[in-house]
Structures are given as structure tokens and as C-alpha cells.
Protein backbone atom coordinates (compact mmCIF):
# COMPACT_ATOMS: atom_id res chain seq x y z
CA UNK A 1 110.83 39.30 -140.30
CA UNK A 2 111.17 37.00 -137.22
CA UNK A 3 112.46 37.61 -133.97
CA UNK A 4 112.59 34.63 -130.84
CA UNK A 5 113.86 37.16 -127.95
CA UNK A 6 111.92 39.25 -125.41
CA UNK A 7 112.34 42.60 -127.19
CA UNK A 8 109.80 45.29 -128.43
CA UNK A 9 110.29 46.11 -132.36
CA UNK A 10 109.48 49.77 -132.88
CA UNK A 11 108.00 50.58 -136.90
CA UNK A 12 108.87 54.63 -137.29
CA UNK A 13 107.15 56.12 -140.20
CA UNK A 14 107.07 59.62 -141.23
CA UNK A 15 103.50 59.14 -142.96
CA UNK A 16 102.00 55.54 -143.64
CA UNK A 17 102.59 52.22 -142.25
CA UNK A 18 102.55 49.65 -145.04
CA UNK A 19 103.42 46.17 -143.45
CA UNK A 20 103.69 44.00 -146.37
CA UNK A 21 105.80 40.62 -145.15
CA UNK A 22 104.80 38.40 -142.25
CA UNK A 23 106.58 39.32 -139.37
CA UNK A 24 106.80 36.94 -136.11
CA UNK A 25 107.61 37.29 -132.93
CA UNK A 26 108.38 33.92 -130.77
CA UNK A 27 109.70 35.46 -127.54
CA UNK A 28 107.02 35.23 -124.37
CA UNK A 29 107.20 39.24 -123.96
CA UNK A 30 108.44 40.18 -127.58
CA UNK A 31 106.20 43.15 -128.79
CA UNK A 32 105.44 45.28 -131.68
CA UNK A 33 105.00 49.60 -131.39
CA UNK A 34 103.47 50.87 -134.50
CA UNK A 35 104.28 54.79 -134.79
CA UNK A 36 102.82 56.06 -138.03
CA UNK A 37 102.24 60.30 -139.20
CA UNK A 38 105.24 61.11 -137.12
CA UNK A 39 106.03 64.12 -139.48
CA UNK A 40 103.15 66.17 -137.67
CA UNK A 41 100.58 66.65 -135.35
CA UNK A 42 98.03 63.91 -134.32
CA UNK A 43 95.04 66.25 -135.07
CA UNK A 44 94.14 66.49 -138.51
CA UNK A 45 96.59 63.49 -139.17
CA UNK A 46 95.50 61.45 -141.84
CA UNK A 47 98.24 58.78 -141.86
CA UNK A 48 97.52 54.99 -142.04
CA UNK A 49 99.01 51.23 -141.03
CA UNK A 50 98.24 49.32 -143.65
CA UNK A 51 98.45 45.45 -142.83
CA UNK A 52 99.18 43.63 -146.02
CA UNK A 53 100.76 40.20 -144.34
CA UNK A 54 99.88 38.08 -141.07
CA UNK A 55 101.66 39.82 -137.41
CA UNK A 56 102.18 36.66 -135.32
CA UNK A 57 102.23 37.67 -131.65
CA UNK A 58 102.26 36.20 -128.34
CA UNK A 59 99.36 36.63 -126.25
CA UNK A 60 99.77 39.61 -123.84
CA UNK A 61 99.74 42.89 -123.58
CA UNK A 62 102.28 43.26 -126.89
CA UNK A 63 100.88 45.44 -129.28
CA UNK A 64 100.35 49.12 -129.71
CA UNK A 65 99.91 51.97 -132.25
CA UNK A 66 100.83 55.94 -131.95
CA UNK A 67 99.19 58.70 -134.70
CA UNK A 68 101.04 61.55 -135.03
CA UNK A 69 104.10 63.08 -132.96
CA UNK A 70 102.51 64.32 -129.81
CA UNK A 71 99.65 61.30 -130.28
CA UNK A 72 99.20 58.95 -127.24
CA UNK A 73 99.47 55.11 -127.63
CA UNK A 74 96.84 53.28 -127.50
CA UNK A 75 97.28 49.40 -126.04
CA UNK A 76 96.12 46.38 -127.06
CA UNK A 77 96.04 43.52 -125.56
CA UNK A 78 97.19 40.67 -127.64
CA UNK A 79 94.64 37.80 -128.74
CA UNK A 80 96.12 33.95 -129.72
CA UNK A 81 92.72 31.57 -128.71
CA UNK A 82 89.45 31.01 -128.41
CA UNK A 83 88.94 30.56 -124.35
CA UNK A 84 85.63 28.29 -123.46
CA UNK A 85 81.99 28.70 -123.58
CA UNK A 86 81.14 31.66 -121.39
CA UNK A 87 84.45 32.88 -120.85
CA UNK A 88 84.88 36.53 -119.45
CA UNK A 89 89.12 36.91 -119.52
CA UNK A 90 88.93 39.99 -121.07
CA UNK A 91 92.12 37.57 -122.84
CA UNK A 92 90.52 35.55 -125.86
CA UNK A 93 88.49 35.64 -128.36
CA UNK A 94 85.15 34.69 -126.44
CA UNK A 95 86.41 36.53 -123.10
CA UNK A 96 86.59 39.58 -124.92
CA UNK A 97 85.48 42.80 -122.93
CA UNK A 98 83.32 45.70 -124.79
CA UNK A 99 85.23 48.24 -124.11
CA UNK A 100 88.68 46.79 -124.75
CA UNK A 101 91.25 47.07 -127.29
CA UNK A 102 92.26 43.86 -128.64
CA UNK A 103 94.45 42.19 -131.27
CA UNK A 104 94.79 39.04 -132.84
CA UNK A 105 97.65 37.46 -132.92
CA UNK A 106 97.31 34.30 -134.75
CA UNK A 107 94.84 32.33 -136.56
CA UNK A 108 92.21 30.87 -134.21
CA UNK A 109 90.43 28.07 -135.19
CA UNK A 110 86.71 28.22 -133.58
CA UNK A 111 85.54 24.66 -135.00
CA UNK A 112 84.47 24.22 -130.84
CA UNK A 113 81.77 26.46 -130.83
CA UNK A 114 79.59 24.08 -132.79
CA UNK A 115 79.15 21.98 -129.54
CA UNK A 116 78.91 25.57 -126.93
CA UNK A 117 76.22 26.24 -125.07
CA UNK A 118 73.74 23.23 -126.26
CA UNK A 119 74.41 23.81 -129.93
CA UNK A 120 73.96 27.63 -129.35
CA UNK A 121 77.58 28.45 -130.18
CA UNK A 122 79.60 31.63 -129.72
CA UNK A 123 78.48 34.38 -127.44
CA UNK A 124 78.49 38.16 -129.86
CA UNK A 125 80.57 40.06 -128.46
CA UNK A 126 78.52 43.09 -127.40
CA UNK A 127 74.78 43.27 -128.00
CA UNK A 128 72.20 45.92 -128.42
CA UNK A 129 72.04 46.85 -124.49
CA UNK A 130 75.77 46.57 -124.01
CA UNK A 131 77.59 46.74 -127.60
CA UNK A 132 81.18 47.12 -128.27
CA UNK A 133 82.82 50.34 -128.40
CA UNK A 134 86.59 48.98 -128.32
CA UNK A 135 88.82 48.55 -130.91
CA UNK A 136 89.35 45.24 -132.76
CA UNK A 137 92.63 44.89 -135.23
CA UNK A 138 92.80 41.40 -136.69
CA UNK A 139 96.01 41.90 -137.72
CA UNK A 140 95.84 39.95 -140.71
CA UNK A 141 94.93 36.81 -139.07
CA UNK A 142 91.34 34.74 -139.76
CA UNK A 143 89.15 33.16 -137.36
CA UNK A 144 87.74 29.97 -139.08
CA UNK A 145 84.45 27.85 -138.05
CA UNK A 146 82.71 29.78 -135.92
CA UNK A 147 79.21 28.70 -135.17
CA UNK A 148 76.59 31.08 -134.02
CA UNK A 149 73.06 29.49 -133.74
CA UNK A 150 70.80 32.06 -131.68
CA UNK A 151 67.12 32.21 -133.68
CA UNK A 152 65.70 34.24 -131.24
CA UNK A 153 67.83 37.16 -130.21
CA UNK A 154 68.28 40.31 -132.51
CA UNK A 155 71.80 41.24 -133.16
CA UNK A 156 73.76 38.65 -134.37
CA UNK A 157 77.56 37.76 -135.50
CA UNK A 158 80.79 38.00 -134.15
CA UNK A 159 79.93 41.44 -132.80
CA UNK A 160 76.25 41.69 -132.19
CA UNK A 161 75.91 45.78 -132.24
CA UNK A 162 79.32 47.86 -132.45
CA UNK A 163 78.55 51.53 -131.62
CA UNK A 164 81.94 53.41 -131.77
CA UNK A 165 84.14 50.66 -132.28
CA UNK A 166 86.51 49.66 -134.68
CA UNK A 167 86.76 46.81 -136.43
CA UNK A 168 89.51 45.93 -139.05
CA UNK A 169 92.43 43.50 -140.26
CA UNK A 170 90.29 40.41 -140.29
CA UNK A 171 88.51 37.50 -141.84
CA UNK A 172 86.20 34.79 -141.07
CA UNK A 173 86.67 32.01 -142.77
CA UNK A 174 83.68 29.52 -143.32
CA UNK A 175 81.62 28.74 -140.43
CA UNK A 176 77.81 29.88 -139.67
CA UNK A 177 75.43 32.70 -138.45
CA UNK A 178 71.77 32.19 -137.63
CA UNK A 179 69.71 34.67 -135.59
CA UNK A 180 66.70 36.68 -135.92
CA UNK A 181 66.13 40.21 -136.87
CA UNK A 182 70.24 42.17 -137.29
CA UNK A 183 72.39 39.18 -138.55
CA UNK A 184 75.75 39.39 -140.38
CA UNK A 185 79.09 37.57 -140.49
CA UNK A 186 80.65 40.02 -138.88
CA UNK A 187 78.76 42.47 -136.92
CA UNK A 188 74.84 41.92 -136.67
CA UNK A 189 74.40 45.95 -136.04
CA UNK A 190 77.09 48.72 -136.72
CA UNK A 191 75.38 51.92 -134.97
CA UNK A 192 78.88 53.69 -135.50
CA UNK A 193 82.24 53.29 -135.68
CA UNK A 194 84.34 51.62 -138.56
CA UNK A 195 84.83 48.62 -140.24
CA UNK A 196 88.22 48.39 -142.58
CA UNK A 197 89.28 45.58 -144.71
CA UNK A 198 87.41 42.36 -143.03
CA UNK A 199 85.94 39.36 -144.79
CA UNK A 200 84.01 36.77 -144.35
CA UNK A 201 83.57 33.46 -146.74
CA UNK A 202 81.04 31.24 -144.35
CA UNK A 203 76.82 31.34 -144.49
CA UNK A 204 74.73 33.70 -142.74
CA UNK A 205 70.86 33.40 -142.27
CA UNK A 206 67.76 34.97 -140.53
CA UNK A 207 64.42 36.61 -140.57
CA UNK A 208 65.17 40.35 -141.69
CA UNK A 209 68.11 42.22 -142.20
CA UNK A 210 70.39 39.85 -142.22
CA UNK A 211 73.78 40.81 -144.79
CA UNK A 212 76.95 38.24 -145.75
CA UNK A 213 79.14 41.07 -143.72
CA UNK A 214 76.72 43.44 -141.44
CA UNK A 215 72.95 43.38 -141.01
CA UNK A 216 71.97 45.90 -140.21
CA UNK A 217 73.99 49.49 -140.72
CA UNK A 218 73.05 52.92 -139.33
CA UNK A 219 75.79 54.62 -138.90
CA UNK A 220 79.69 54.28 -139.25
CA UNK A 221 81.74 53.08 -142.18
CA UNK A 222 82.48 49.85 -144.40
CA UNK A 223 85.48 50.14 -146.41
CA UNK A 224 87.63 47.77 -148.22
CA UNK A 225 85.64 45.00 -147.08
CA UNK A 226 84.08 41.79 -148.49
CA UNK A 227 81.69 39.21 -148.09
CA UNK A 228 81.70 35.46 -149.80
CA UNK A 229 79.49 33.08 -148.10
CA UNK A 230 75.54 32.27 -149.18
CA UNK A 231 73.17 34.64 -147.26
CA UNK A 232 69.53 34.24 -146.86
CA UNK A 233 66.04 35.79 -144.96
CA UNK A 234 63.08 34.23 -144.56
CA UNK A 235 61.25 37.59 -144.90
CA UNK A 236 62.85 41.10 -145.86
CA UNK A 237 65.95 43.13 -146.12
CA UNK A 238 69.22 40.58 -147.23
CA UNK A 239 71.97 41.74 -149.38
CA UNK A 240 75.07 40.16 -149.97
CA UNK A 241 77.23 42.88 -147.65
CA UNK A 242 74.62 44.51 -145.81
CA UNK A 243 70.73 43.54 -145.12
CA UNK A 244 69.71 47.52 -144.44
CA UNK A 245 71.48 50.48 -144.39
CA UNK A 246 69.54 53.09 -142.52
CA UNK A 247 72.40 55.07 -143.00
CA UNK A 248 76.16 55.22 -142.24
CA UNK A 249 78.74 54.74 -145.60
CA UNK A 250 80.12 51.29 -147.90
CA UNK A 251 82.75 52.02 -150.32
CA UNK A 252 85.03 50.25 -151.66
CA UNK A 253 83.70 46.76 -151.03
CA UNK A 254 82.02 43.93 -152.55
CA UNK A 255 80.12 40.51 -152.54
CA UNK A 256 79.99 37.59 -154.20
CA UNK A 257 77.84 35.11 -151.85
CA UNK A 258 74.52 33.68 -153.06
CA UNK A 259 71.42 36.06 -151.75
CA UNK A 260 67.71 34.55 -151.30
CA UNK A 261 64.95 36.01 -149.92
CA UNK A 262 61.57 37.35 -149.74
CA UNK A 263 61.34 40.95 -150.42
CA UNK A 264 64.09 44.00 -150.89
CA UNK A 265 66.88 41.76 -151.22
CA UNK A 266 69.92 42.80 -152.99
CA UNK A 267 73.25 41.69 -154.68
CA UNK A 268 75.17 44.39 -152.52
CA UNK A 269 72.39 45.80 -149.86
CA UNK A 270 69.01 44.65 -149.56
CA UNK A 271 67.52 47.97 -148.78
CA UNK A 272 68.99 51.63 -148.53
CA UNK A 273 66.90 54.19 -146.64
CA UNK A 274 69.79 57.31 -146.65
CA UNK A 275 72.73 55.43 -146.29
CA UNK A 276 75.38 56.20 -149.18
CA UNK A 277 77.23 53.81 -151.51
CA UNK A 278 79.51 54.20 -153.27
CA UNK A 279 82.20 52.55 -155.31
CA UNK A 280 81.32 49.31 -154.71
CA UNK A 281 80.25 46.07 -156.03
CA UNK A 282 78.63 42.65 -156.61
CA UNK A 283 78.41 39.37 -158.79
CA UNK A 284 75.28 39.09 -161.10
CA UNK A 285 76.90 35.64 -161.67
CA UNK A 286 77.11 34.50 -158.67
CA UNK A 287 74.59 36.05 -156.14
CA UNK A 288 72.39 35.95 -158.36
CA UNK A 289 70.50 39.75 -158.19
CA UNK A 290 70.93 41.66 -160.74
CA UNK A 291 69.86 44.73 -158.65
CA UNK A 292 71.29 46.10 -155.36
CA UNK A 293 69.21 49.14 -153.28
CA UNK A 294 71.03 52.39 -153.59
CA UNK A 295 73.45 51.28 -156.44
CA UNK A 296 72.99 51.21 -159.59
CA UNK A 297 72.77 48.18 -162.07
CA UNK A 298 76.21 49.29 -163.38
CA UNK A 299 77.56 48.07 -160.07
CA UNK A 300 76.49 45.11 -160.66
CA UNK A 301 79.34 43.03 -162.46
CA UNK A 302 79.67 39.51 -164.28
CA UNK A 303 82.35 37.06 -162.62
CA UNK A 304 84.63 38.09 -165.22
CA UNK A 305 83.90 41.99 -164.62
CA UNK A 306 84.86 41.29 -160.87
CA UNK A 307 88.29 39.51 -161.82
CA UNK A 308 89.13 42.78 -164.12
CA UNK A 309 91.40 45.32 -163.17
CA UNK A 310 89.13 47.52 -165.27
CA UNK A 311 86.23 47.44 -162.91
CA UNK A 312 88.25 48.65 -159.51
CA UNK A 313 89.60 51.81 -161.73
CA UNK A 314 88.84 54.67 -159.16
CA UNK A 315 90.08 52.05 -156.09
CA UNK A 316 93.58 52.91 -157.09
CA UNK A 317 94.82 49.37 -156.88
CA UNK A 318 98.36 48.53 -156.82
CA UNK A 319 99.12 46.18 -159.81
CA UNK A 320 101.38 43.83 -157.70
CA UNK A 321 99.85 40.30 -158.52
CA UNK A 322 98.49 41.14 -161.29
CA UNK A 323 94.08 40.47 -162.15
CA UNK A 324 94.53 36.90 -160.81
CA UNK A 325 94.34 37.91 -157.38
CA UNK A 326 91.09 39.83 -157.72
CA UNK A 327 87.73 38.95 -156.68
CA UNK A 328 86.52 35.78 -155.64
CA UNK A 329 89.70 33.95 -155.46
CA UNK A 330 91.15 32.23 -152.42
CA UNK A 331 94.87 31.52 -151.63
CA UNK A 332 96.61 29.30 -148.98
CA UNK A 333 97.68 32.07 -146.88
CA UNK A 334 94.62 33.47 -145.92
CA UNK A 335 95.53 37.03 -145.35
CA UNK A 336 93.55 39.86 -145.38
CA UNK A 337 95.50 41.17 -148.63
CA UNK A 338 95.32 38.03 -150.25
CA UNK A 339 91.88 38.21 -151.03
CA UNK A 340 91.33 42.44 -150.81
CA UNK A 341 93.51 44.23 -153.25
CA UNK A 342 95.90 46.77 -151.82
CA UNK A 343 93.88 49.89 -152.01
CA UNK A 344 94.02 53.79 -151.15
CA UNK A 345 91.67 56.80 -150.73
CA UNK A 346 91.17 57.85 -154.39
CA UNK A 347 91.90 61.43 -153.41
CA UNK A 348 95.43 60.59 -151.48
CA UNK A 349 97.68 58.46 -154.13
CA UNK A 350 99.88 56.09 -152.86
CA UNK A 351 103.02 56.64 -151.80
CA UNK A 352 106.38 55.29 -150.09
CA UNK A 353 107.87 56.54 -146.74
CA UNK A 354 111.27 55.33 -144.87
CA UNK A 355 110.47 53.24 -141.89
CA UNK A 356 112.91 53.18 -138.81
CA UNK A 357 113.05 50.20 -136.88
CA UNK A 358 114.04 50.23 -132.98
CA UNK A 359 114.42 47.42 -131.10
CA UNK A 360 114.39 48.08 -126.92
CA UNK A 361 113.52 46.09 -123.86
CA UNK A 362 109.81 45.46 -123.14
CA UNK A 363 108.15 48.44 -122.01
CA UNK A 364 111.79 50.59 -122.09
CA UNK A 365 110.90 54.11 -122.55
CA UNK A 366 113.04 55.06 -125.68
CA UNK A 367 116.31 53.54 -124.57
CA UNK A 368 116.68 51.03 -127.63
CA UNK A 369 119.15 52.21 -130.71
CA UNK A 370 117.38 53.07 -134.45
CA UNK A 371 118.71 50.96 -137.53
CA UNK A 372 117.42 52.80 -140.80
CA UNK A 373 116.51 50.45 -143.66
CA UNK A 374 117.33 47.16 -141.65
CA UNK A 375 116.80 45.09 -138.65
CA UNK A 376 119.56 45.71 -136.04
């Protein structure tokens, strides 16, 4: 689905959201309203978007989402480049405030930060003083080469510590993380909040706790995520998703990244104090741990367990693509979907709604005409 003029495309849904083609919008003010779980209430609604295919966006405040009939929209302010060394926007990727709620809108290509801030590299968003407690929706786009190179600080990734946030729609593709004590791809602490189908494929390393996705977790929520990339600790605590988990919940996610270290360190999770784990995974083959704290060793699969349909039987899959597209296999695209299977809540099976679309004027308050089943 493409569009070129100024106009805001409105998704209806009675339940779930399931965006499953790349749409693109070209126009300088063109915008996107997500309204899913419009058949009730926003309290106890239990509706989802799920982003299966790339949103292309301008930059600008073009994006929002609405839960449930009498929900309130929340705003996001649309994401399309990096911005410089030190940059504090509030309007790109490294000017990103803490408290915001951003989206990306296209790929971003971060090979720069290898030369920021005397080899140093990109700034985490949000550290252990001041973390980030916005909202952060990839929108099926990646963010590729990002260098982080901080030895000394605790905390370190994209995110340093998230404490309420959310995180989700997302991947990092190659690239490098290097602190000290906290490191992960993606977030170097999640203290609370969520993280929902993010990736990353680059290398991660540190001292202790240090985990291919997050470092350190003690509260909040991994789901449908994934990590690739080699990780490694020169002392304790490095799994190939998470270094520690002091608590908070994985499910539904895997690795498949090399793991070294010293001591506790795991396929999955290095160490697992009370956090719980469930339904999830990691390659014997390729990480090359046989054991994972808090899982057991029947979680731990061969190469050719991971790329089975078999293994993923209580993820409720969708079939579409067949066991090719399973674990550990890249494609062009990049999307989110193309490397995590579709997947649901085991307890809530899938299922199909209608979708209106509405097209209006930017920012018109309901004025624009409904086309079911099409694009008007």
C-alpha cells in the first residue's frame, strides 16, 4: 500500500491489527492512525497491532495508535535518521528524549557512530540515573552498524536502562556493544516495561552481565524476541539473550549467537535468580552451551531442531512460509517478521478481523469517508 499525498490513513479494527504488506507513505504530512479493540472498552482490552511488514513514514509527528473505543491516542513522533554525535532533537535516533514516544520510520543506517565521540560511539538512550520510560515502536524497520564502545560505564546498548518503557518492532542489524557491568544489544538494563519482537544479529561484549539482547533483566517482559550476534564476558553472567535475570519474564524467544565466558554463562541466560522462562530457546550447535540457567536442557535445540516447525509447537506459529523461514535464517528484506515467525499468545488463537480504512486530512477530526475492504 503506497500513498504520495498529504493525507492521514486510518486502520479500523474491531479486535487485532495484523499489518502484513509494506505500506508507504511519500507525502511530507501523510500519516498513519492505528485504532485496534474497537469492539469494547480500553480497560481489560487485550487487542494487538501486529507489524508483520516495514511502515515507511516521513519524519514528523505522523504516527499514532488508539486501544479500545473510549481509549486515548497516544502520539508518536516519527523517526527517519540518525542526527549527530550529541544530538538532543528529541527528532532522531540519537536526539531521542526519555520520556518520548517515538517511531521509526525507515531503516537508519548508523555506520557513523564508529567515528562519534573519539571512537566512543552512540550515546544509550537513557541510563541508570535517567532511563527511558517512553515508548519505542520500530515499526518493522532495522537500525544497522551501530557502534557503542563505552568500557567503563554500566548500562550499555541502544537503551542503557528502560524502566517502564516499551520497546518493540525492531532489529539491529550487525554492528557492536562494549561496556562494563549491564551490556546487551538492545537494552543494557530492563528494570520494567516490555520488550516485543526485536532482534539483534551484531556482537556484544563486557565484564558481567552482558546478554546478545538485554544484560541485565529485573523486571518487565521479553517476548517474541531474538538475538544472533557472538556475545562474550570477561568474568560472569553472559547468555546468549540475557546475561542475568533477577527477575522479570522471556518467552517465546531465542538465540543462536556464540556465548564465551568465565562463569554462569548460558546458551539462553547466563544466570536466573527468580526470573521465569519459559517457552523459549537456544542452539547447542551454534552457541555452543549446552545448558542455559532456569531452562532446562530440553530447551536447548540442535540447528536442525531450531529450523523445525516441531520445536515452536505451543508458539502457535502460522505455517505461511513454511520451516525455511525459521531460525537462524536471514532474508533481504530485513523485517522484523522475516526473521521472527508470526506468533500468538498460546491461550488466544489466532484469528481474522475486518479492517476499515479512512483516509482524512492531517489532523481532521473524523471528517474523512470509510472504504471497507479497500483503499478509497
Amino acid at each position: 500500500m503506497k500513498w504520495s499525498a498529504d493525507t492521514k490513513l486510518t486502520l479500523s479494527a474491531e479486535r487485532n491489527i495484523a499489518l502484513n504488506s509494506e505500506i508507504t507513505a511519500t507525502g511530507t504530512n501523510a500519516s498513519l492512525a492505528l485504532e485496534y479493540g474497537q469492539g469494547a472498552v480500553a480497560a481489560g482490552n487485550t487487542a494487538v497491532v501486529n507489524i508483520n511488514a516495514p511502515v515507511n513514514l516521513p519524519a514528523g509527528n505522523n504516527f499514532s495508535t488508539k486501544l479500545g473505543s473510549d481509549g486515548s491516542p497516544i502520539y508518536y513522533y516519527v523517526i527517519t535518521s540518525l542526527g549527530a554525535a550529541g544530538s538532543t532533537t528529541g527528532q532522531d535516533l540519537q536526539g531521542m528524549s526519555i520520556t518520548g514516544n517515538y517511531a521509526l520510520g525507515a531503516n537508519i543506517d548508523a555506520l557513523a557512530t564508529s567515528c562519534w565521540n573519539g571512537g566512543a560511539g552512540f550515546s544509550p538512550i537513557g541510563n541508570n540515573t535517567s532511563p527511558f520510560t517512553g515508548t519505542f515502536n520500530g515499526l518493522g524497520h532495522t537500525i544497522s552498524n551501530l557502534t557503542i564502545n563505552l568500557p567503563s560505564p554500566y548500562y550499555v546498548g541502544l537503551f542503557g536502562e528502560v524502566l517502564g518503557g516499551t520497546i518493540s518492532n525492531v532489529g539491529l542489524l550487525g554492528g557492536s556493544v562494549l561496556g562494563n557491568l549491564g551490556v546487551g544489544g538492545l537494552a543494557g538494563w530492563l528494570s520494567g516495561g516490555n520488550v516485543t519482537q526485536c532482534y539483534t544479529t551484531g556482537t556484544v561484549s563486557g565484564v558481567n552481565e552482558v546478554g546478545g539482547l538485554v544484560g541485565y533483566l529485573s523486571a518487565g517482559t521479553i517476548k517474541q524476541s531474538y538475538a544472533m550476534g557472538a556475545v562474550s564476558s570477561t568474568k560472569n553472567y553472559v547468555g546468549g539473550l540475557v546475561g542475568k535475570a533477577d527477575g522479570g519474564t522471556v518467552t517465546q524467544s531465542y538465540a543462536t549467537g556464540s556465548v564465551l565466558g568465565v562463569v554462569d554463562f548460558g546458551g539462553l541466560v547466563g544466570i536466573n535468580t527468580v526470573g521465569m522462562i519459559t517457552h523459549s530457546y537456544w542452539d547447542t550447535t551454534t552457541t555452543g552451551r549446552v545448558t542455559s540457567d532456569g531452562s532446562g536442557s530440553e530447551f536447548g535445540k540442535t540447528t536442525a531442531e531450531m529450523k523445525s516447525l516441531a520445536t515452536y509447537a505451543e508458539w502457535d506459529i502460522s505455517a505461511t512460509g513454511g520451516e525455511k523461514d525459521l531460525a537462524n535464517l536471514r532474508r533481504s528484506d530485513h523485517a522484523v517478521a522475516a526473521h521472527l515467525p508470526y506468533v500468538v499468545d498460546s491461550d488466544r488463537p489466532q484469528r481474522h478481523y475486518v479492517v476499515d480504512l479512512r483516509w482524512a486530512e492531517p489532523h481532521d477530526a473524523g471528517n474523512g469517508y470509510t472504504c471497507v475492504h479497500g483503499v478509497c
